[in-house]
Protein backbone atom coordinates (compact mmCIF):
# COMPACT_ATOMS: atom_id res chain seq x y z
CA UNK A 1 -7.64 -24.36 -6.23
CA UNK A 2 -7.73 -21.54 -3.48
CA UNK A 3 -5.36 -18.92 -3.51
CA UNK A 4 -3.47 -16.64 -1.51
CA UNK A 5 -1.63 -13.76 -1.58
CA UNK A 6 1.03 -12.65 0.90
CA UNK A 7 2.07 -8.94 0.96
CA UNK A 8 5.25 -8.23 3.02
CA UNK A 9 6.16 -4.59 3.17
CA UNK A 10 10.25 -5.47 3.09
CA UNK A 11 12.08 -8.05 1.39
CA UNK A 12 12.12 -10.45 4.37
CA UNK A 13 9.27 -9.92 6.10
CA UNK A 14 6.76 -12.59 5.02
CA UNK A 15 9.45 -15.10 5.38
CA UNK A 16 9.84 -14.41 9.16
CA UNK A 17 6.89 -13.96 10.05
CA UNK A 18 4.68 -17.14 8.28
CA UNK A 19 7.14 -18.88 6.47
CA UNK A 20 5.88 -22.11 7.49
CA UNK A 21 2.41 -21.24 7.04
CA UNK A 22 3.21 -20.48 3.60
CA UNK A 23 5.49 -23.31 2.79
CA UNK A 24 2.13 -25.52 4.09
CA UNK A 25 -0.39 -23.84 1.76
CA UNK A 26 2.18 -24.28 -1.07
CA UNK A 27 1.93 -27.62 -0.68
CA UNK A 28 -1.32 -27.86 0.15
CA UNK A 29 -1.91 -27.34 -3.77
CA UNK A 30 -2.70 -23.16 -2.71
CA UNK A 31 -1.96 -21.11 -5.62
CA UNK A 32 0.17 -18.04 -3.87
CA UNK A 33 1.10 -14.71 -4.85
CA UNK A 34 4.51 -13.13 -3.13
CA UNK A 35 4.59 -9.51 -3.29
CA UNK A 36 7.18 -7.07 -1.50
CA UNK A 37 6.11 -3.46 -1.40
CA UNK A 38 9.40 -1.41 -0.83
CA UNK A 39 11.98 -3.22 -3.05
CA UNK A 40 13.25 -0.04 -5.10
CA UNK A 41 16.93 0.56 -6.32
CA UNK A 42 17.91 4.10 -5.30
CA UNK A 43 21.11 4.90 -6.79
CA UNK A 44 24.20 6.97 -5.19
CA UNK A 45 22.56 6.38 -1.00
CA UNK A 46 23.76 8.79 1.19
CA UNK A 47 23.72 9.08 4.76
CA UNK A 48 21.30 7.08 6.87
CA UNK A 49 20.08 4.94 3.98
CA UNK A 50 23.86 4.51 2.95
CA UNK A 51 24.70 3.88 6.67
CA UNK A 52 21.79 1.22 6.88
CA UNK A 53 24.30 -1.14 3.42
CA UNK A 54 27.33 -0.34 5.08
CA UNK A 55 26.68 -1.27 8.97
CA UNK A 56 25.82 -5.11 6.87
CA UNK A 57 29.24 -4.98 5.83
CA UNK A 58 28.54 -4.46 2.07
CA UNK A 59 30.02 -1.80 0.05
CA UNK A 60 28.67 2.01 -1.05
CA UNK A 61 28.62 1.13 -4.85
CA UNK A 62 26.74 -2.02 -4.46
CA UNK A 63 22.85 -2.16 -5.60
CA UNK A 64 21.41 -2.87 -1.85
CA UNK A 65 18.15 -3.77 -3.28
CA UNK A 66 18.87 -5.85 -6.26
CA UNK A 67 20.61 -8.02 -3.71
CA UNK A 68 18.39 -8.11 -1.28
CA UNK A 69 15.81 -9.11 -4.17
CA UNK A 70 18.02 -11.67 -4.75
CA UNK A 71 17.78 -13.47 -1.48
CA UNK A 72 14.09 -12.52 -1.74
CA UNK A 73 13.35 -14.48 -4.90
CA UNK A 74 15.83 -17.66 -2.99
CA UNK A 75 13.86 -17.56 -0.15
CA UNK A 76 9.84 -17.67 -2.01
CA UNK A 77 11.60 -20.65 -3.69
CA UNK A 78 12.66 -22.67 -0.36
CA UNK A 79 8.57 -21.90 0.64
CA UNK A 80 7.67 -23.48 -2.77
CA UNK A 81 6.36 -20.37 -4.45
CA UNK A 82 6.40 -19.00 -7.64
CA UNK A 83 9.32 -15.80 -7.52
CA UNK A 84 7.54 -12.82 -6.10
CA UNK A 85 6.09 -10.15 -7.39
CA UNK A 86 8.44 -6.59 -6.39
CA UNK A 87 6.30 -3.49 -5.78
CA UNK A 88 8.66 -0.11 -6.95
CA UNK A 89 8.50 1.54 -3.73
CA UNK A 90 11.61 3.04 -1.77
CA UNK A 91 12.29 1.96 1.75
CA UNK A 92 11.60 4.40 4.51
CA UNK A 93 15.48 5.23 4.74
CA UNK A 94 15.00 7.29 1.29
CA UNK A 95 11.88 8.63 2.37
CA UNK A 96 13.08 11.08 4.84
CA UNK A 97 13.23 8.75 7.98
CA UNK A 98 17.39 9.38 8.96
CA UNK A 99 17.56 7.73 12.05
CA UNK A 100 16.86 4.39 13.39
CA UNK A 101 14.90 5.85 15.98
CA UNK A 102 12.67 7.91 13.26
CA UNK A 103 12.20 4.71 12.12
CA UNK A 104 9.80 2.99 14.77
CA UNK A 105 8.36 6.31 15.66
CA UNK A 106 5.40 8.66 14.25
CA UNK A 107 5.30 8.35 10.30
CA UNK A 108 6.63 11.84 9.16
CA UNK A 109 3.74 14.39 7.67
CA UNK A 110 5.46 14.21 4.60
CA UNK A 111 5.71 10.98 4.11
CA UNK A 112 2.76 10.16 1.14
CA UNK A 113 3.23 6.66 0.10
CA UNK A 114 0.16 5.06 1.37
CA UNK A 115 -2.28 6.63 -1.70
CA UNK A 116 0.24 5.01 -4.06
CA UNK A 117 0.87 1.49 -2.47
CA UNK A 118 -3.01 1.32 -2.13
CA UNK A 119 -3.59 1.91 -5.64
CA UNK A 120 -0.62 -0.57 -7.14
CA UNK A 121 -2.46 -3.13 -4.30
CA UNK A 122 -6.09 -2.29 -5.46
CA UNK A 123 -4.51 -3.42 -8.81
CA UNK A 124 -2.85 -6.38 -7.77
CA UNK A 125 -5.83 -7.29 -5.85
CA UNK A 126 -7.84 -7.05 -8.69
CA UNK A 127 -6.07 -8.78 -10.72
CA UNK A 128 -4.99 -11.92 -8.94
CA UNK A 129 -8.23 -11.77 -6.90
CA UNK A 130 -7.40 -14.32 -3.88
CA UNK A 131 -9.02 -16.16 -1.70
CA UNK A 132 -7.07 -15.31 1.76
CA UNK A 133 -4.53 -12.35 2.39
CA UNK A 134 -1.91 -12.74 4.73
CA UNK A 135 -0.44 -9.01 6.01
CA UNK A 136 1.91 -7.77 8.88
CA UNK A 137 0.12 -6.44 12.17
CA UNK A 138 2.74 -3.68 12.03
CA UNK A 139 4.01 -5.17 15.44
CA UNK A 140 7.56 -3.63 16.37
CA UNK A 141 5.74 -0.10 14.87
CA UNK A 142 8.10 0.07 11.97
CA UNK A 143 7.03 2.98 9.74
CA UNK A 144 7.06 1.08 6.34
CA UNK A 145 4.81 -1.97 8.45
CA UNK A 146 2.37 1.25 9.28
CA UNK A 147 1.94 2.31 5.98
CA UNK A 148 1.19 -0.78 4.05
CA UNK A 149 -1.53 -1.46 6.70
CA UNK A 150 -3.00 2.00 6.32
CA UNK A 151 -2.51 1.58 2.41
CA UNK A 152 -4.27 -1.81 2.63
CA UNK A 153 -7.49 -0.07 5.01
CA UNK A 154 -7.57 2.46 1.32
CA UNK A 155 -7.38 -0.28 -0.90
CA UNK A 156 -10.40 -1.85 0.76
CA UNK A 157 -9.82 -5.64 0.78
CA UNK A 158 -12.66 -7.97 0.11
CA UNK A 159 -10.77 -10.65 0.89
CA UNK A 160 -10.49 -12.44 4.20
CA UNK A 161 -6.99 -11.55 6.02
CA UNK A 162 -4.40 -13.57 8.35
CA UNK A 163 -2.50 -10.71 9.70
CA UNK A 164 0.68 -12.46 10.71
CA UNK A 165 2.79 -10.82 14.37
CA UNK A 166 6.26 -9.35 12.83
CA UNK A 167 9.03 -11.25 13.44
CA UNK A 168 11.45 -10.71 15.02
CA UNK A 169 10.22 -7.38 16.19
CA UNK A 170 7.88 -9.61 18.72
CA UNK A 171 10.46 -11.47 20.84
CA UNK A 172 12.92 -8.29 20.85
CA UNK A 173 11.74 -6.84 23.76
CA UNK A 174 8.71 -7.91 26.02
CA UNK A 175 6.16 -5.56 25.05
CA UNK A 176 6.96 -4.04 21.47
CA UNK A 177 5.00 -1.04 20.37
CA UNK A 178 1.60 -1.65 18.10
CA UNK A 179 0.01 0.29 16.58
CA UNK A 180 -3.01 -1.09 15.78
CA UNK A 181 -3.49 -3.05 19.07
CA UNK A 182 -6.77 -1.94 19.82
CA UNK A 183 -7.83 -3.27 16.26
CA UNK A 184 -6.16 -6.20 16.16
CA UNK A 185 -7.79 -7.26 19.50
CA UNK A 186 -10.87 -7.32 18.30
CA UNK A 187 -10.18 -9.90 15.93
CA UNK A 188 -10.13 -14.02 16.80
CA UNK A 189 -6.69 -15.23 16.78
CA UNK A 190 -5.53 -18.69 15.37
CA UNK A 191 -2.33 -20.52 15.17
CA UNK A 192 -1.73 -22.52 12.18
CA UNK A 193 0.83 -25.71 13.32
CA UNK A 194 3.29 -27.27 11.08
CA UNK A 195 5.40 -30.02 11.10
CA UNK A 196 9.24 -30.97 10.19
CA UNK A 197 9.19 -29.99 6.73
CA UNK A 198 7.23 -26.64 7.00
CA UNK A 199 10.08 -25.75 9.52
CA UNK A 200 12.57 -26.90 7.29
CA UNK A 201 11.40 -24.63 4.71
CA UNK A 202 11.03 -21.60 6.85
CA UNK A 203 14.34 -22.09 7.99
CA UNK A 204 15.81 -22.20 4.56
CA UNK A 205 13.72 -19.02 3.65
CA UNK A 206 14.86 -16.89 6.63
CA UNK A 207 18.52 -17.81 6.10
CA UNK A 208 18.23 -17.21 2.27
CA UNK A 209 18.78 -13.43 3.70
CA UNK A 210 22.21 -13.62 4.35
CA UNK A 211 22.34 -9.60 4.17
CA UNK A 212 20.30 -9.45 7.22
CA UNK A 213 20.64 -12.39 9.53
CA UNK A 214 23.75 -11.05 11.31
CA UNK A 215 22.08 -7.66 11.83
CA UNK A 216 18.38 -9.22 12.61
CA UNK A 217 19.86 -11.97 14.76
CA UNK A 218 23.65 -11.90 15.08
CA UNK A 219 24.17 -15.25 13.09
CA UNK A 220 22.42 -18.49 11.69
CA UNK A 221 22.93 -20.38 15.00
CA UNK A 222 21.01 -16.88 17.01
CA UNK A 223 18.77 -17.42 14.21
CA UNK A 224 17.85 -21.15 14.74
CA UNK A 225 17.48 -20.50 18.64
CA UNK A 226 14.89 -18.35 17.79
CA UNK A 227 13.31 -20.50 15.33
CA UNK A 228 13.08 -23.39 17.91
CA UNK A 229 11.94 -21.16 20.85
CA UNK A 230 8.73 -19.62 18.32
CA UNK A 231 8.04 -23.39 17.92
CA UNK A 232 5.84 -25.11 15.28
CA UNK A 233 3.20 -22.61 14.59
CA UNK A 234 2.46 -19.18 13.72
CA UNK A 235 -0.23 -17.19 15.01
CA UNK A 236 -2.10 -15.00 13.43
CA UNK A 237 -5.60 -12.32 13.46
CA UNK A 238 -8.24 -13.15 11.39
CA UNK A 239 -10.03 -10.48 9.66
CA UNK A 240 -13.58 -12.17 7.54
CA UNK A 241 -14.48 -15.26 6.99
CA UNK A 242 -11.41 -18.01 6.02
CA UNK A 243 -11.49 -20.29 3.78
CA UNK A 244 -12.92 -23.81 4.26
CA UNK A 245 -10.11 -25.63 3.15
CA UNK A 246 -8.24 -22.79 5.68
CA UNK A 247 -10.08 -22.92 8.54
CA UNK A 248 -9.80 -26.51 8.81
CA UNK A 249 -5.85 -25.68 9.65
CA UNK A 250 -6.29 -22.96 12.10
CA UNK A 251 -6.93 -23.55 15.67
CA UNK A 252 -8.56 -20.84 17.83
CA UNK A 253 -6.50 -19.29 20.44
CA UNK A 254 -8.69 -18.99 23.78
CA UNK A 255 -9.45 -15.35 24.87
């Protein structure tokens, strides 16, 4: 059986952005591999990151992350995949970043995480060796989105990549920053289509984050309105070659 592996840099991410794409290879009979990259517990937040769990309406001495692992681990299992696989990284919030607006801008010189995400994904790589790798474009220009794709360019992936456009950063404004446009441009695009149950799934993934759908949309009804405008498909880049039993799925998106 092929296999995939899906590498969202927050614990909501992948579900999003190719949910239903997900849910499909699932059951297609794909052997898959969830893996969020900043899912660490920092104890005793302060400030910004503190401010980001409390604007949620959740309390100071509640572990953040071991919830929002939680709703991860509920959400792989509405797609039909095994529970993920959580990467020890800290968000961007304890990394120095203490504004929103630090957030989608420049990553900070300080900031070194990208040598060791790309060596803990060189190892994952290597050791569940997949067939297809599905990654964020970084659309939206959120610092943490940045530095797993710059700690995936150091890993050096063999593997054939879907880069997936970050929802919902791509329908909250008409022309969100990206950072890798030029790069991403080069690249074919595809949309993979599902039907009913794909979109059933997806739905039941994003809503497993009940932390973060009244912040990210301002409900579960906001939520399904945006569901229904994105449609049934996802669209993606395609770095390499995909697949057979892949590219069969994926219809090319004219120029």
């Amino acid at each position: 059986m092929p296999s995939f592996i899906a590498l969202s840099p927050h614990l909501d991410d992948a579900a999003f952005s190719c949910g239903a794409t997900l849910a499909r290879l699932a059951a297609e009979g794909w052997q898959g591999t969830w893996a969020t990259v900043f899912t660490a517990s920092v104890p005793n937040p302060t400030g910004f990151a503190l401010a980001c769990q409390l604007d949620k309406g959740l309390p100071a001495d509640l572990d953040y992350m071991a919830l929002r692992r939680e709703e991860d681990a509920a959400a792989a299992a509405a797609l039909g995949l095994a529970a993920p696989r959580f990467l020890p990284f800290r968000e961007a919030p304890h990394r120095g970043y203490e504004s929103a607006k630090t957030l989608f801008g420049a990553t900070l010189p300080d900031d070194a995480i990208v040598a060791p995400v790309a060596v803990a994904l060189a190892g994952l790589l290597d050791e569940t060796r997949p067939d297809l790798v599905l990654a964020p474009q970084a659309i939206g220009g959120h610092v943490d989105h940045v530095q797993l794709v710059r700690a995936l360019d150091e890993a050096e992936l063999a593997a054939p990549v879907l880069w997936w456009r970050d929802f919902p950063y791509t329908v909250r404004e008409a022309s969100p920053p990206e950072p890798f446009r030029g790069r991403m441009a080069a690249l074919p695009e595809v949309e993979i289509r599902f039907g009913a149950t794909a979109f059933a799934a997806k739905r039941a993934a994003c809503a497993a984050y009940a932390s973060q759908i009244g912040f990210q949309f301002g409900g579960l009804e906001s939520l399904d309105r945006r569901l229904a405008a994105a449609g049934h498909a996802e669209s993606f880049r395609v770095q390499g070659r995909l697949p057979a039993s892949l590219a069969v799925l994926a219809e090319t998106v004219p120029a």
